[in-house]
C-alpha atoms as a PDB file:
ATOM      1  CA  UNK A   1    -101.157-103.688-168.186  1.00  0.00           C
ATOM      2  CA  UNK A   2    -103.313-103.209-170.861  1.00  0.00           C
ATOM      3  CA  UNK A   3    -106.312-105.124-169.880  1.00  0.00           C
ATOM      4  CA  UNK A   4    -106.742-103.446-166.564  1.00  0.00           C
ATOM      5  CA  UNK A   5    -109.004-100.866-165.134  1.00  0.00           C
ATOM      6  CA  UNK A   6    -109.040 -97.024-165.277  1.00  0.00           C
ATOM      7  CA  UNK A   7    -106.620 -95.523-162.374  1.00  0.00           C
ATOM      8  CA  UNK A   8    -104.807 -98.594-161.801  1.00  0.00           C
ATOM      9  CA  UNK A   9    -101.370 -97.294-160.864  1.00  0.00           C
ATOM     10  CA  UNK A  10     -97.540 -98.677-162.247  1.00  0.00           C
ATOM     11  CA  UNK A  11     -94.250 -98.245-161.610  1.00  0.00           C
ATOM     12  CA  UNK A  12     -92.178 -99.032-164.412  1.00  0.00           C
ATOM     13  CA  UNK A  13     -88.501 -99.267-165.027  1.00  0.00           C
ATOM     14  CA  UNK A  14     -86.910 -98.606-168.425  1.00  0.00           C
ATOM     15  CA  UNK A  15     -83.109 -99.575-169.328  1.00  0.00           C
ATOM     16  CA  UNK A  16     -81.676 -97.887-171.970  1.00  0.00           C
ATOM     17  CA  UNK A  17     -79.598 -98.380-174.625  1.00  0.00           C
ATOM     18  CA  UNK A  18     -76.497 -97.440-171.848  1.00  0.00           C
ATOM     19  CA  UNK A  19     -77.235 -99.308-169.191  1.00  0.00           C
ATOM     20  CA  UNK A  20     -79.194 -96.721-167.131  1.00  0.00           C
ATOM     21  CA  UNK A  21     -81.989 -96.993-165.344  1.00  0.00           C
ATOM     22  CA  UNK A  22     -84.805 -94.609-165.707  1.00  0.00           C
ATOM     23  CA  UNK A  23     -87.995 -95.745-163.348  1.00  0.00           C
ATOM     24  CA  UNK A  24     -91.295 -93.399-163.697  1.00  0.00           C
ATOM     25  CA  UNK A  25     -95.208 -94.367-162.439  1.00  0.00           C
ATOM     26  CA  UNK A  26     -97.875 -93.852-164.671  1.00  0.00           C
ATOM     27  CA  UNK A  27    -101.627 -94.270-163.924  1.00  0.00           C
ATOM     28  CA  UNK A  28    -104.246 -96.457-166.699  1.00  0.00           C
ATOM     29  CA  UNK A  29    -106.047 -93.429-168.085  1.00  0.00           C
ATOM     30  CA  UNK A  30    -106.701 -90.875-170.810  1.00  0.00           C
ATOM     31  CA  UNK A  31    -103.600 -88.786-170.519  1.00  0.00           C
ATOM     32  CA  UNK A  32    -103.725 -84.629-171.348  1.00  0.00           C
ATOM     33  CA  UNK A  33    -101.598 -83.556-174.205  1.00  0.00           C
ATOM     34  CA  UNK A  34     -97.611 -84.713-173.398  1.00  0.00           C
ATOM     35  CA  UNK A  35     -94.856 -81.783-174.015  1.00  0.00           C
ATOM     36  CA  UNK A  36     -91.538 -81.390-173.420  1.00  0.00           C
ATOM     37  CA  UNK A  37     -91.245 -85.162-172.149  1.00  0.00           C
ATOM     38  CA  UNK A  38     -87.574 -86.365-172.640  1.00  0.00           C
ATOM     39  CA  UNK A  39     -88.455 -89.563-173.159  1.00  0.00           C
ATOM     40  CA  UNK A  40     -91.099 -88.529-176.115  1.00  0.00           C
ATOM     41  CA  UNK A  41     -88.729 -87.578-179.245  1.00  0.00           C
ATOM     42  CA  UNK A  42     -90.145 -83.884-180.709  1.00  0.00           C
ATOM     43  CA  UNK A  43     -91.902 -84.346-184.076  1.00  0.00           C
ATOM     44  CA  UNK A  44     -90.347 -83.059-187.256  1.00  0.00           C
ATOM     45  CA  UNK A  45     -92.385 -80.469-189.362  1.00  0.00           C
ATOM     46  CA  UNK A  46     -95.364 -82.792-190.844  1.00  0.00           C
ATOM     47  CA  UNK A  47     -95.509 -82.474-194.519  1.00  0.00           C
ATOM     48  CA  UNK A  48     -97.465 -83.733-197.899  1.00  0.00           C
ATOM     49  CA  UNK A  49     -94.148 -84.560-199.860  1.00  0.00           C
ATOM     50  CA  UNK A  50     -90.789 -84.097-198.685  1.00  0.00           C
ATOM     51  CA  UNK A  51     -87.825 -84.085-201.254  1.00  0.00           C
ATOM     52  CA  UNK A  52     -84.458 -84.634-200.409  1.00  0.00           C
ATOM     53  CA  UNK A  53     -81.200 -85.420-202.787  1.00  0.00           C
ATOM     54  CA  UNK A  54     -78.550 -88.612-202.264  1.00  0.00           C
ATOM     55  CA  UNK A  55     -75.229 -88.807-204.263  1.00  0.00           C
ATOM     56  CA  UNK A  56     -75.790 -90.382-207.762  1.00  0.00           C
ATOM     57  CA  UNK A  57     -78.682 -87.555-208.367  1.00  0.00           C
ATOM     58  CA  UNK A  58     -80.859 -90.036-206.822  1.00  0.00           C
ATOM     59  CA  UNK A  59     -84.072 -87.758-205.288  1.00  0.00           C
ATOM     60  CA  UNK A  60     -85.948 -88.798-202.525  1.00  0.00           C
ATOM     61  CA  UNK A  61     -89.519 -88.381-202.109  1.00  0.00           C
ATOM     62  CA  UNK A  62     -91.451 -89.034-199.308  1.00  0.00           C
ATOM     63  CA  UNK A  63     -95.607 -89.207-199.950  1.00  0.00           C
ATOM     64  CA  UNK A  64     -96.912 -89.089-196.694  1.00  0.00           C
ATOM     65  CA  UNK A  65    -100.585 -89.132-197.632  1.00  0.00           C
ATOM     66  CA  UNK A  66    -103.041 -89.307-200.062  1.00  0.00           C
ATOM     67  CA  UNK A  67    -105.577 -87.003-198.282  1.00  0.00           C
ATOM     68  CA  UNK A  68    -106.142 -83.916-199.807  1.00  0.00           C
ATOM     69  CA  UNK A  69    -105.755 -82.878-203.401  1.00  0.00           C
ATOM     70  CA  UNK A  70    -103.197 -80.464-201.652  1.00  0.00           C
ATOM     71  CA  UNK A  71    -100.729 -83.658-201.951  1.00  0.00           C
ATOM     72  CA  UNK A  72    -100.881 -83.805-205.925  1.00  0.00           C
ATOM     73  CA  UNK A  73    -100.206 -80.115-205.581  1.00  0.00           C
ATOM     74  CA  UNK A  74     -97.413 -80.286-203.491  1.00  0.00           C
ATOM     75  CA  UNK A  75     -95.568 -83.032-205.987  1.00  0.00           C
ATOM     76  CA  UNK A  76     -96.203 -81.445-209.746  1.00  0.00           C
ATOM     77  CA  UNK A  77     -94.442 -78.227-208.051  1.00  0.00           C
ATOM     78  CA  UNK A  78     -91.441 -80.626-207.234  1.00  0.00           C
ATOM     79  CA  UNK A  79     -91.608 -82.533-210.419  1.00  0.00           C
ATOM     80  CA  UNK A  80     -89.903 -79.950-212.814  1.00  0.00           C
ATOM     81  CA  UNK A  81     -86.896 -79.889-210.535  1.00  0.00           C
ATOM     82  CA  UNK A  82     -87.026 -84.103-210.089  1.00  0.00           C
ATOM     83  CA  UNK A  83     -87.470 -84.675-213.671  1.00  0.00           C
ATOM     84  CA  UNK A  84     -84.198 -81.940-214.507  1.00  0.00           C
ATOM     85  CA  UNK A  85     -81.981 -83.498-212.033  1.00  0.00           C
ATOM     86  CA  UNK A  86     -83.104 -87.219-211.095  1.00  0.00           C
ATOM     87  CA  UNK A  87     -81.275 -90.268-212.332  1.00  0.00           C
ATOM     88  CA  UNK A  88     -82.905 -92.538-210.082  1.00  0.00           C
ATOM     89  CA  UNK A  89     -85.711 -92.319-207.301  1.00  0.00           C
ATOM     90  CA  UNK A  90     -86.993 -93.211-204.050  1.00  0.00           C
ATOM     91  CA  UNK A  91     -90.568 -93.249-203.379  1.00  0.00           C
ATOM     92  CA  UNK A  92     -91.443 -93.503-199.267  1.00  0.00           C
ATOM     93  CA  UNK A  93     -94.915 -94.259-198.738  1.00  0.00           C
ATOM     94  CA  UNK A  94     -94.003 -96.157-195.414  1.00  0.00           C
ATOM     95  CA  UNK A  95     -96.221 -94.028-193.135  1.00  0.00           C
ATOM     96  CA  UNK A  96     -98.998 -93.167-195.409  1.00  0.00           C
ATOM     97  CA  UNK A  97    -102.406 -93.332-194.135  1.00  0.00           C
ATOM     98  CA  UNK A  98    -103.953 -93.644-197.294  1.00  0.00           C
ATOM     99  CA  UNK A  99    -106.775 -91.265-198.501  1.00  0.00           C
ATOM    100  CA  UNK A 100    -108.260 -91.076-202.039  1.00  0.00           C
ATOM    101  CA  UNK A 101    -106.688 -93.411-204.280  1.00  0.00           C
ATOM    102  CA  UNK A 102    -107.113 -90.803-207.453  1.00  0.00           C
ATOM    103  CA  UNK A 103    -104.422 -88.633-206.173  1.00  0.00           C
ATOM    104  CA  UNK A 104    -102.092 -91.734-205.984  1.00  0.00           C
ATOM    105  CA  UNK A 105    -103.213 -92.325-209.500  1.00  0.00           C
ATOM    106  CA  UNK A 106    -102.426 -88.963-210.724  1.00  0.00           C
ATOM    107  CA  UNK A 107     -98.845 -88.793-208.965  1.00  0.00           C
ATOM    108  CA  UNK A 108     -98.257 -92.230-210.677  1.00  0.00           C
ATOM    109  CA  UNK A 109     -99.158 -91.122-213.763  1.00  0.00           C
ATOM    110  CA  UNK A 110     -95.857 -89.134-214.164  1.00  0.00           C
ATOM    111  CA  UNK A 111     -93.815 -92.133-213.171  1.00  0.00           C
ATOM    112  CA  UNK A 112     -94.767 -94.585-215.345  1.00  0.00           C
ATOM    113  CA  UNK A 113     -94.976 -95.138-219.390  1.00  0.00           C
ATOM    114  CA  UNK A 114     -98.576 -96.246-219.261  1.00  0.00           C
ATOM    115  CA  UNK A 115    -101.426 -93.504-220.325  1.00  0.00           C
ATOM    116  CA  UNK A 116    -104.004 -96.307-218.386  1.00  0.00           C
ATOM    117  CA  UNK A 117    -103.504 -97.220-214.666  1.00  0.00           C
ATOM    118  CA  UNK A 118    -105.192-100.584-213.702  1.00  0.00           C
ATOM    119  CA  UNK A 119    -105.867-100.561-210.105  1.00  0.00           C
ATOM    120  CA  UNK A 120    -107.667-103.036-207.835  1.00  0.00           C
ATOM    121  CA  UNK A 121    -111.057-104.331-208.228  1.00  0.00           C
ATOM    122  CA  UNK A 122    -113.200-103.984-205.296  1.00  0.00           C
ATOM    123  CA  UNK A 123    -115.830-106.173-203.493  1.00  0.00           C
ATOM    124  CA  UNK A 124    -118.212-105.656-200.548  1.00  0.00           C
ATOM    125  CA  UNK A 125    -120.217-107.770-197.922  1.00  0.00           C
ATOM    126  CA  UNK A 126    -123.862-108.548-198.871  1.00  0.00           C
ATOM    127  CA  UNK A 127    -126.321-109.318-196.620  1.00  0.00           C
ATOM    128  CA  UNK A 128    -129.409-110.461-197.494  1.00  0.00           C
ATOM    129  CA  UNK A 129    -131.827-111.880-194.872  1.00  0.00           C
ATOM    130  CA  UNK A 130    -134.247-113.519-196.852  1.00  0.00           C
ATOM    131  CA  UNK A 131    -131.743-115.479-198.518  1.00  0.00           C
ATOM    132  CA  UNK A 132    -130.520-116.213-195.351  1.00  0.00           C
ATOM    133  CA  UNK A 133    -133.226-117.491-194.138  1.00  0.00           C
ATOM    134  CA  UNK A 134    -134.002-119.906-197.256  1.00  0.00           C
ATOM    135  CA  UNK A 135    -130.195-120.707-197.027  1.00  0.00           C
ATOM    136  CA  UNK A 136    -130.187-121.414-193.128  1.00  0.00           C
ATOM    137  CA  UNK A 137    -130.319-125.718-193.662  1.00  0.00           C
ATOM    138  CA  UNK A 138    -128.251-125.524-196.915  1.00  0.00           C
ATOM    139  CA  UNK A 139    -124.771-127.927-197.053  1.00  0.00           C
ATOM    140  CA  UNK A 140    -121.718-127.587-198.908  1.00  0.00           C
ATOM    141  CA  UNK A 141    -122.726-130.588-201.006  1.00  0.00           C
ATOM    142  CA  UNK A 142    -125.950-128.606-201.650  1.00  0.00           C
ATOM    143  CA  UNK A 143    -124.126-126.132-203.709  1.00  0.00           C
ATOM    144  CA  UNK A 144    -122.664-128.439-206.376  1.00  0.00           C
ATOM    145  CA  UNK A 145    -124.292-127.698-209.505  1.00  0.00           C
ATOM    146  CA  UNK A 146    -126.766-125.380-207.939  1.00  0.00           C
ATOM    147  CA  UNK A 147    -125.537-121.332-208.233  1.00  0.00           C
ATOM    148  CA  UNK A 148    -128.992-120.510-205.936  1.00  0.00           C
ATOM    149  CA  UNK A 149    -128.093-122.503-203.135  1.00  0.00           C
ATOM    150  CA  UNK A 150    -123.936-121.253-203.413  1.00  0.00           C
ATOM    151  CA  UNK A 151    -124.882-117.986-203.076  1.00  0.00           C
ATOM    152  CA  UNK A 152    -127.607-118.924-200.193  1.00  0.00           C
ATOM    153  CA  UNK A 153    -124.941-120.899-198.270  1.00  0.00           C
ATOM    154  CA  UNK A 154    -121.978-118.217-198.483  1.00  0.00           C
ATOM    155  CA  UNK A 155    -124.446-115.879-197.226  1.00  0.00           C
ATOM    156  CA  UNK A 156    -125.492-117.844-194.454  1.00  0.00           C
ATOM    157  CA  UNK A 157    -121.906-118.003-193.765  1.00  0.00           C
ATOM    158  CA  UNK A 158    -120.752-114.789-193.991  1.00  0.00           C
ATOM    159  CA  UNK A 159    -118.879-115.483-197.369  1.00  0.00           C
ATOM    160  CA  UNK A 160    -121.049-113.572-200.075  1.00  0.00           C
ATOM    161  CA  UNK A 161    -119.293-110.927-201.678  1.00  0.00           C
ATOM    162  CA  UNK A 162    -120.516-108.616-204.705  1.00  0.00           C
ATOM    163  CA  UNK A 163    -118.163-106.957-207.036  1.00  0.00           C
ATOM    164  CA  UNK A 164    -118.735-103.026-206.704  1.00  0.00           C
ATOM    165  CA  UNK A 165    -116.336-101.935-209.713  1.00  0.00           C
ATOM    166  CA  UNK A 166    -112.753-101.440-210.960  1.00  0.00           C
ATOM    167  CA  UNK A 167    -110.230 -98.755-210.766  1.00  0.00           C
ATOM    168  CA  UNK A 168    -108.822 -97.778-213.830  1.00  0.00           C
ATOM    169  CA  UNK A 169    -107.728 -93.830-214.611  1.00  0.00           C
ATOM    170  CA  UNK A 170    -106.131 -92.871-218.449  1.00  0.00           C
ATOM    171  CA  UNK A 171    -104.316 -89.667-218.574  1.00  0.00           C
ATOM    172  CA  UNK A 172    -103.063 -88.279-221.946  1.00  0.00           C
ATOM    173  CA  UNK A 173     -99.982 -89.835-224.051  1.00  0.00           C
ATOM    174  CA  UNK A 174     -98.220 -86.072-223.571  1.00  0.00           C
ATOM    175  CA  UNK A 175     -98.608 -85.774-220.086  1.00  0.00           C
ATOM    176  CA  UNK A 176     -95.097 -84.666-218.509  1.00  0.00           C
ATOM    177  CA  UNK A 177     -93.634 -87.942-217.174  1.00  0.00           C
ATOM    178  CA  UNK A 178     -90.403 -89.333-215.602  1.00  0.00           C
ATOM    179  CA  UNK A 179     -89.265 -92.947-215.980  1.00  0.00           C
ATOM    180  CA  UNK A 180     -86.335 -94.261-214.151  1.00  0.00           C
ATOM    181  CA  UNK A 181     -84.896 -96.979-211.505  1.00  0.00           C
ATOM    182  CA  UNK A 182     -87.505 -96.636-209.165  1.00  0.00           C
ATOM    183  CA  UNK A 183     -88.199 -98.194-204.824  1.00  0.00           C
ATOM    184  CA  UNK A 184     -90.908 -97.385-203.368  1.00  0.00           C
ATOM    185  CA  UNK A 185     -90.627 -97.750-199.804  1.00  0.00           C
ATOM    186  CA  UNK A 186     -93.268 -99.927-197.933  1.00  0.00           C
ATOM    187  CA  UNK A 187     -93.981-100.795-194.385  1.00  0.00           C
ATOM    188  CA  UNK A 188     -96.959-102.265-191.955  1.00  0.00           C
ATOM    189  CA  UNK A 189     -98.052 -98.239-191.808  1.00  0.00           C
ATOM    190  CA  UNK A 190     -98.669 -98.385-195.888  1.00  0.00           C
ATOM    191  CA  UNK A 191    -102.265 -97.958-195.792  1.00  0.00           C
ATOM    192  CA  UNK A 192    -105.520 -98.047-197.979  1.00  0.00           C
ATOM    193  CA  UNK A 193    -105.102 -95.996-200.895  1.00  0.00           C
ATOM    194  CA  UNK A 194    -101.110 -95.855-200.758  1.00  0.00           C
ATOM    195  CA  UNK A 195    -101.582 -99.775-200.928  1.00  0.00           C
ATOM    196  CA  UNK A 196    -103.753 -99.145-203.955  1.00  0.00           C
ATOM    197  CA  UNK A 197    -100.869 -96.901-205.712  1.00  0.00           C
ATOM    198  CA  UNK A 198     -98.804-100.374-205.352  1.00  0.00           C
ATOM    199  CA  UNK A 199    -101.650-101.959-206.599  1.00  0.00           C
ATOM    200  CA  UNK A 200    -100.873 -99.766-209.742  1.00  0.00           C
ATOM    201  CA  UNK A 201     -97.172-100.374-209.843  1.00  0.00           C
ATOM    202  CA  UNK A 202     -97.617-104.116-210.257  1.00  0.00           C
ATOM    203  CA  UNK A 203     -95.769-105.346-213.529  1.00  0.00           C
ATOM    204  CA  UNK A 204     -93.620-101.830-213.750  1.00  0.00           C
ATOM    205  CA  UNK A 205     -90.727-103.249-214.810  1.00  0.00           C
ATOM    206  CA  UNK A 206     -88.295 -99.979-213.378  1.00  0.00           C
ATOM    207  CA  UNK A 207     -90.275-100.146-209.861  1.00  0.00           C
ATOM    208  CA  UNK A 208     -89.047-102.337-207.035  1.00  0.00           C
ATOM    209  CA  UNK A 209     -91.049-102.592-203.309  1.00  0.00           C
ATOM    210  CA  UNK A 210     -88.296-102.696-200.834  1.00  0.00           C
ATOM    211  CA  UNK A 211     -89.112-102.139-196.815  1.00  0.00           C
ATOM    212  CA  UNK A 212     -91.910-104.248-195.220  1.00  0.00           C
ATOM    213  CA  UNK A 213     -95.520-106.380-195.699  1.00  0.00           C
ATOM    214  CA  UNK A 214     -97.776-103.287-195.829  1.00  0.00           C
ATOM    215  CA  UNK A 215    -101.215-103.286-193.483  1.00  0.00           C
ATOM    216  CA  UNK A 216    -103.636-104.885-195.638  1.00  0.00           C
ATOM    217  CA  UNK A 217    -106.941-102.897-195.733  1.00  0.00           C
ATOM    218  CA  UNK A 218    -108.558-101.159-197.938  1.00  0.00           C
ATOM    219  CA  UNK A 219    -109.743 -98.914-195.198  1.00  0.00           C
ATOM    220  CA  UNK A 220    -113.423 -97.431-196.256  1.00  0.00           C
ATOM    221  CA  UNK A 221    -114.598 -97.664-192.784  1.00  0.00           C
ATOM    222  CA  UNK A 222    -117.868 -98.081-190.790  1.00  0.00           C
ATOM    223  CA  UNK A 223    -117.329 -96.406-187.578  1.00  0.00           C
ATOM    224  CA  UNK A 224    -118.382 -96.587-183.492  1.00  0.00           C
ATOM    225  CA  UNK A 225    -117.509 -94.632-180.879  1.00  0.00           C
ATOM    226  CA  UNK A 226    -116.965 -97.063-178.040  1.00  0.00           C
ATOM    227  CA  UNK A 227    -117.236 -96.099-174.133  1.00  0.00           C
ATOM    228  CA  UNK A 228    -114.476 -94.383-172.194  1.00  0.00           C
ATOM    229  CA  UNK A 229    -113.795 -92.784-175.386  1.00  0.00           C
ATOM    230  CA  UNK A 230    -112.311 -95.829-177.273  1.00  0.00           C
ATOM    231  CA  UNK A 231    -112.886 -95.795-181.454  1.00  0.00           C
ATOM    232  CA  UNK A 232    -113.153 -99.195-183.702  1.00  0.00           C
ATOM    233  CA  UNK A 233    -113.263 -98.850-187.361  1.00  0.00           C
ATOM    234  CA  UNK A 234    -114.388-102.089-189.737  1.00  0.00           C
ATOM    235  CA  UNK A 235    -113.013-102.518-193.367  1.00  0.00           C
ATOM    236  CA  UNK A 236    -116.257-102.479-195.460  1.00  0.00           C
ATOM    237  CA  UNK A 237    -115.181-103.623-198.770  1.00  0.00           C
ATOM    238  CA  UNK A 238    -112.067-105.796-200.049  1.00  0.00           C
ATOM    239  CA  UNK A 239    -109.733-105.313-202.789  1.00  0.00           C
ATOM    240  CA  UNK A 240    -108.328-107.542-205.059  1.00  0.00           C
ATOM    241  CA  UNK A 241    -105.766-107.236-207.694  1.00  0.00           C
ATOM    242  CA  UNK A 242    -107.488-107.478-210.972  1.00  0.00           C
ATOM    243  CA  UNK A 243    -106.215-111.010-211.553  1.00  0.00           C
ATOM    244  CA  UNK A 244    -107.856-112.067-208.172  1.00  0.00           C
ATOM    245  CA  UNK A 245    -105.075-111.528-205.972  1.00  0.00           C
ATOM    246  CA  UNK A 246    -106.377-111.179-202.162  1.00  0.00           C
ATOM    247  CA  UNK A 247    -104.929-108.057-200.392  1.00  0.00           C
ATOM    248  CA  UNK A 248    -107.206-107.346-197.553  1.00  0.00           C
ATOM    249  CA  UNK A 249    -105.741-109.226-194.129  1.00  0.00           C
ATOM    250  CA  UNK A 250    -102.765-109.885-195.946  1.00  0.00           C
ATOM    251  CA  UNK A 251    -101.107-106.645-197.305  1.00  0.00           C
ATOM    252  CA  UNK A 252     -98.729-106.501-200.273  1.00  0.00           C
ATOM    253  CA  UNK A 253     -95.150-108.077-199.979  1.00  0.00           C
ATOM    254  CA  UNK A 254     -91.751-106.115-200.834  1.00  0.00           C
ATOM    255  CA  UNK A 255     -90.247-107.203-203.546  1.00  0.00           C
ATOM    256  CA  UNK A 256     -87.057-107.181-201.321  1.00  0.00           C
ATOM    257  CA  UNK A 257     -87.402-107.768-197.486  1.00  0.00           C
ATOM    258  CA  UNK A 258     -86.124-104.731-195.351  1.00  0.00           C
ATOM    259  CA  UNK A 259     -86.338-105.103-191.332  1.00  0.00           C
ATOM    260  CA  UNK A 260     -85.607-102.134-188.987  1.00  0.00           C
ATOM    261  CA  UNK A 261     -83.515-103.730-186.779  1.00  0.00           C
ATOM    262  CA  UNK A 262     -82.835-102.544-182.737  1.00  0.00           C
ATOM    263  CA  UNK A 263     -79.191-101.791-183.117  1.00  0.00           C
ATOM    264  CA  UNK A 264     -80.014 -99.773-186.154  1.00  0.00           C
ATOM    265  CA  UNK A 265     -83.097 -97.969-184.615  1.00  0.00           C
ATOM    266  CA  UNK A 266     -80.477 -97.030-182.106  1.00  0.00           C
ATOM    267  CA  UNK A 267     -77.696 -95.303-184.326  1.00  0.00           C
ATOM    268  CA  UNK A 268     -80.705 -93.380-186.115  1.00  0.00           C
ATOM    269  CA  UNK A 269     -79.961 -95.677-189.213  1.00  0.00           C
ATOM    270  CA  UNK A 270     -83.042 -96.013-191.771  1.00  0.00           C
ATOM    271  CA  UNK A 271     -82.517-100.209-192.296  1.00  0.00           C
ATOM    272  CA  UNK A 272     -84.991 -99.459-195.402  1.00  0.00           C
ATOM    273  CA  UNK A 273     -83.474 -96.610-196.888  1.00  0.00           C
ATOM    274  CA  UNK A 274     -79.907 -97.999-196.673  1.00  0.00           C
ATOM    275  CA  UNK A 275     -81.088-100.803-198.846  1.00  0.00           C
ATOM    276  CA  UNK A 276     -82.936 -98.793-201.408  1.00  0.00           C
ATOM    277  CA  UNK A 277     -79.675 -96.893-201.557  1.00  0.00           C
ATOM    278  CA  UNK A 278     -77.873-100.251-202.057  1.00  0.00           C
ATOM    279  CA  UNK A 279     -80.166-101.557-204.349  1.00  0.00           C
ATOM    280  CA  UNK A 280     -80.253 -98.885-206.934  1.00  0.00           C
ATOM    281  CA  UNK A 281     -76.122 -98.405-206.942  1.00  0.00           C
ATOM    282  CA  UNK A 282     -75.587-100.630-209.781  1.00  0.00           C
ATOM    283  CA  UNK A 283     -78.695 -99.709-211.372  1.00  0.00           C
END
C-alpha cells in the first residue's frame, strides 16, 4: 500500500475491538486537513508541562518538549506547589520531541543534588577529500602503528569522527531544588534533547527509566525537501555518554521494561504509568 503510486484507490476493512466491521476506500494521496472523523480520536489541549496528582502525594509531570524557553517557564511556576506537596514524582518525557538540551538542563537542575550536570559528549562526520584521496588504497593492516593512515582509512570509509565538545551546565549550590523517588517515563518518541536530559540522569541514584528504548538520535538535522512534498532529515552529529557509551541508532534503555500492550491500549490503560505507579509504592 505504501509503495504504490499517487491516486491508486483501496478499499479497506477494519474490525474492531467488538467484532464489527467498518469498511471505508481511501485514495494514495496528500489528504486536506481531517475533522470530525470518528475513527480519528480528538486531540487533548497540547501543553509544555502538564501536572497532575496520584494518591501517596505522588505529582505527575509531563515535559512534552524542550522547545522554547517557554517550557522552563511553564515548570518553575509549578515547582513551588510540587516541591510543598510531592513525596514522590513522575517525570513523562515519552512524547518529547526534543529541542534545546539547556532547558532540560535547567529543569534538571531542581531535581537533582548535583550543582554540575554532565551531559553527553558530541561527535560529527568529517570529510576530508584530500585525505581521501591519499587514503583511497590504504588496508586495515596499514593502520597498525600508523595514526596517518587510521585516520586516512576511516575516512575513506566513512568512519572518521571529530569530537565537537561536551555538555556540562553548573547552577548555584542554593538553587531551589527537590530530591525524591523519581521515574521518568521513556518511550521510542523520547527524542534528541529529552534523550540528552537522560543522558544527565545517569548515576542519580533516586531516578529510575521505566517505559520503553527511546529513538536514538541526537537530532541536529540537515534537511531536503523531497518531490511530491515528502521531507528527510539526517542526524549530523552523534552523542556519546561521556564514558563512551554509543546512543545514536541505539537509544537509551529503561531501567525497567514497560510495553503498551493491545488489550490495555483498549481499556485506555497507560501500561507505563501503571508501573511507575507500582514501582514507587514501596518506595
Amino acid at each position: 500500500m505504501f509503495r504504490s503510486l499517487r491516486y491508486d484507490p483501496y478499499d479497506i476493512t477494519f474490525l474492531t475491538p467488538a467484532g464489527k466491521e467498518i469498511k471505508t476506500s481511501v485514495i494514495h494521496d496528500f489528504p486536506a486537513e481531517i475533522q470530525n472523523d470518528p475513527m480519528i480520536p480528538s486531540e487533548k489541549e497540547w501543553n509544555w508541562v502538564d501536572l497532575s496528582w496520584y494518591e501517596g502525594n505522588i505529582a505527575y509531570v509531563a515535559i512534552n518538549s524542550f522547545n522554547n524557553q517557554q517550557v522552563v517557564a511553564d515548570f518553575d511556576s509549578l515547582f513551588p506547589a510540587i516541591k510543598k506537596r510531592a513525596k514522590k514524582l513522575i517525570l513523562d518525557i515519552r512524547n518529547n520531541g526534543g529541542g534545546n538540551t539547556e532547558y532540560g538542563a535547567q529543569i534538571l537542575s531542581r531535581l537533582t543534588p548535583d550543582d554540575t550536570l554532565i551531559g553527553s559528549d558530541w561527535f560529527t562526520r568529517t570529510h576530508n577529500p584530500a585525505q581521501m584521496s591519499w587514503g583511497i588504497y590504504t588496508k586495515p593492516e596499514d593502520t597498525i602503528g600508523n595514526a596517518e593512515n587510521k585516520v586516512r582509512y576511516e575516512i575513506v570509509n566513512r568512519k572518521y569522527f571529530e569530537k565537537g565538545g561536551e555538555t556540562i551546565f553548573s547552577y548555584a549550590h542554593e538553587r531551589e531544588r527537590l530530591i525524591v523517588p523519581t521515574v521518568i517515563l521513556i518511550g521510542h518518541q523520547t527524542f534528541s534533547a529529552a534523550e540528552d536530559f537522560l543522558v544527565f540522569c545517569h548515576n542519580q541514584k533516586h531516578i529510575k527509566l521505566i517505559g520503553e528504548t527511546t529513538a536514538g538520535s541526537t537530532g541536529n538535522p540537515i534537511s531536503w525537501n523531497l518531490p511530491f512534498g515528502g521531507h528527510l532529515n539526517i542526524c549530523s552529529k552523534k552523542d556519546t555518554y561521556p564514558d563512551g557509551l554509543e546512543v545514536v541508532g541505539l537509544g537509551i534503555k529503561p531501567d525497567i521494561e514497560s510495553h503498551l500492550t493491545i488489550e490495555d491500549f483498549r481499556k485506555g490503560k497507560d501500561t507505563a504509568l501503571e508501573t511507575a505507579l507500582g514501582y514507587l509504592k514501596n518506595r
